[in-house]
Protein backbone atom coordinates (compact mmCIF):
# COMPACT_ATOMS: atom_id res chain seq x y z
CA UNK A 1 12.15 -63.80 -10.99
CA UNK A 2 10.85 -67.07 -9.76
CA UNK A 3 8.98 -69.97 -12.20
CA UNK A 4 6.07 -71.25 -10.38
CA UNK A 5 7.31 -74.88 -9.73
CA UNK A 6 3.60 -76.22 -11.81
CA UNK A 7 4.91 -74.11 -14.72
CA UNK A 8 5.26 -77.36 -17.21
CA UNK A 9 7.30 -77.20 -20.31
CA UNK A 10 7.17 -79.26 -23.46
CA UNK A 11 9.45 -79.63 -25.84
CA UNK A 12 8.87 -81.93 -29.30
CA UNK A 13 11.83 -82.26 -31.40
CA UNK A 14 11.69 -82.73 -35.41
CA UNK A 15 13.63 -85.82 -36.28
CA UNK A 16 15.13 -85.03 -39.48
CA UNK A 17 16.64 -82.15 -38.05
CA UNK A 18 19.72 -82.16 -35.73
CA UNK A 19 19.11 -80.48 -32.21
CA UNK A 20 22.13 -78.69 -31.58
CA UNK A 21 24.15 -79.19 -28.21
CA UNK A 22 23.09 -77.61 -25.02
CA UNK A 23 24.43 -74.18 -24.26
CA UNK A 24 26.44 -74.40 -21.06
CA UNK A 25 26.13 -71.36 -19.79
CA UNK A 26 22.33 -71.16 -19.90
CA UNK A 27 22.08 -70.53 -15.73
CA UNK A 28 23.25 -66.83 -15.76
CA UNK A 29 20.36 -65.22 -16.14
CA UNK A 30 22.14 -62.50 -18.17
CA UNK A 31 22.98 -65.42 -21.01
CA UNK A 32 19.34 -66.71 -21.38
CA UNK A 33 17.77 -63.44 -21.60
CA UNK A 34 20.07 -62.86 -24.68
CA UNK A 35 17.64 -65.55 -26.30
CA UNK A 36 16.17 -63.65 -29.19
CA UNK A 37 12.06 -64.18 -29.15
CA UNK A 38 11.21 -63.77 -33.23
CA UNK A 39 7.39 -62.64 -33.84
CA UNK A 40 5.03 -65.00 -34.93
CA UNK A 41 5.12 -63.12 -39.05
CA UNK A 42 8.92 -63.05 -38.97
CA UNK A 43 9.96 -65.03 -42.66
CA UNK A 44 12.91 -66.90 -41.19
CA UNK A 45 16.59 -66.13 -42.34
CA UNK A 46 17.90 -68.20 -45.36
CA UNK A 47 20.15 -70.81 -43.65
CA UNK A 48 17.83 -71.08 -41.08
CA UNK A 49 14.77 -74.14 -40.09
CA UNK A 50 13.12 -74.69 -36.89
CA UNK A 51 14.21 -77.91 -35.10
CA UNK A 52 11.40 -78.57 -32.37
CA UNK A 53 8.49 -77.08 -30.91
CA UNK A 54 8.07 -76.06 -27.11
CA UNK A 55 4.72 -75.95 -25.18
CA UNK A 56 4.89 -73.48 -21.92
CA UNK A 57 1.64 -73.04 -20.04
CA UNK A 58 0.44 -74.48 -16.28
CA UNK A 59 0.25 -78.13 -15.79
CA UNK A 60 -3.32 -78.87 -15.16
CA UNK A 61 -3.55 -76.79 -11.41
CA UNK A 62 -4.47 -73.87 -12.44
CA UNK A 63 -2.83 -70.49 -10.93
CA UNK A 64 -2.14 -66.82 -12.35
CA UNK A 65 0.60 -66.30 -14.17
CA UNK A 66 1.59 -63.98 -16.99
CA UNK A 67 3.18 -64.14 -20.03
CA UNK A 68 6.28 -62.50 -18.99
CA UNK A 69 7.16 -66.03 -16.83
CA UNK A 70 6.21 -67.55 -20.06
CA UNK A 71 8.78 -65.45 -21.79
CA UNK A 72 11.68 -65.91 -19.12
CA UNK A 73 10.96 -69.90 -19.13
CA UNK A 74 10.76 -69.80 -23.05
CA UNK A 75 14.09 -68.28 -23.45
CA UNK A 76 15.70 -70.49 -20.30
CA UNK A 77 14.61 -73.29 -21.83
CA UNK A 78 15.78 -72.52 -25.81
CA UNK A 79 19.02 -71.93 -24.22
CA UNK A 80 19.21 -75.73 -22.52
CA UNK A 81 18.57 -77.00 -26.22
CA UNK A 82 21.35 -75.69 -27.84
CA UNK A 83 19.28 -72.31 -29.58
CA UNK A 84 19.57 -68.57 -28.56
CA UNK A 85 16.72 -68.23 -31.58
CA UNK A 86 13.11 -68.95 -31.23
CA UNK A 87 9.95 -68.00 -32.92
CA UNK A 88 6.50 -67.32 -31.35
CA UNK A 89 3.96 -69.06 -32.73
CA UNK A 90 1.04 -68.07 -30.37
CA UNK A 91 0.07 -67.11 -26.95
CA UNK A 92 -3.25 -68.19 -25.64
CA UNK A 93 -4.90 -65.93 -22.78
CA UNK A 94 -6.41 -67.50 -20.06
CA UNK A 95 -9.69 -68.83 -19.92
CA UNK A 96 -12.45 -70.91 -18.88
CA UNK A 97 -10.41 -74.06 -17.89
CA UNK A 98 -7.27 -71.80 -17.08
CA UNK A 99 -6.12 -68.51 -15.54
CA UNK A 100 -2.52 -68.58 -16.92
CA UNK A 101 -1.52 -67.80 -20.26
CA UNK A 102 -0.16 -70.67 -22.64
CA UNK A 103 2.63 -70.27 -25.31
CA UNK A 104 3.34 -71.80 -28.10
CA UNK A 105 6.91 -71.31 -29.77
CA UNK A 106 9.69 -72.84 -32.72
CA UNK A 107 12.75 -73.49 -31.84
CA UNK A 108 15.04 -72.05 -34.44
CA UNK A 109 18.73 -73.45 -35.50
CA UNK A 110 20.78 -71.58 -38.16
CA UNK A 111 23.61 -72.59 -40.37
CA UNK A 112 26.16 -69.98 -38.93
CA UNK A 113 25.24 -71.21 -35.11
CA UNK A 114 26.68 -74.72 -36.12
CA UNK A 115 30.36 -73.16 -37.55
């Protein structure tokens, strides 16, 4: 499936937490979609703390797109920085100023990814 190229992604990081490294194998398609996508009420694992947040949604020119893109980009993108964990925080439907969905999401890092 093919990203829209105006499909922007933002990603903040938490500075007293250290990002893990990139993932290298994050192109094969089959590798990212192993990127787990943890619902919003999930209590997170003991060992585990978010590290960053990322921001998924169209860049200002507005076209359609749905949240599976959203989904595929989210879990592409957690693999680049070093997680195959994330948590949803929300997804916002399209709206007045918008007709493509906007995600929210946690990047998660746990102690037993690091060993």
């Amino acid at each position: 499936m093919s990203t829209p190229p105006d499909l922007n992604v933002q990603t903040i990081a938490y500075p007293h937490i250290t990002q893990p490294a990139p993932l290298e194998s994050c192109d094969d398609h089959e590798v990212s979609n192993e990127v787990e996508v943890w619902k919003p009420d999930r209590a997170l694992p003991h060992g585990c703390e978010w590290f960053g947040d990322i921001f998924i949604g169209d860049s200002g020119s507005s076209y359609e797109c749905e949240p599976k893109q959203l989904f595929h980009m989210l879990r592409h993108s957690a693999c680049k920085l070093g997680t195959m964990k994330t948590q949803l925080i929300h997804i916002t439907e399209p709206g007045d100023m918008s007709s493509c969905y906007q995600l929210r999401a946690a990047l998660v890092v746990c102690e037993e990814d690091s060993e």
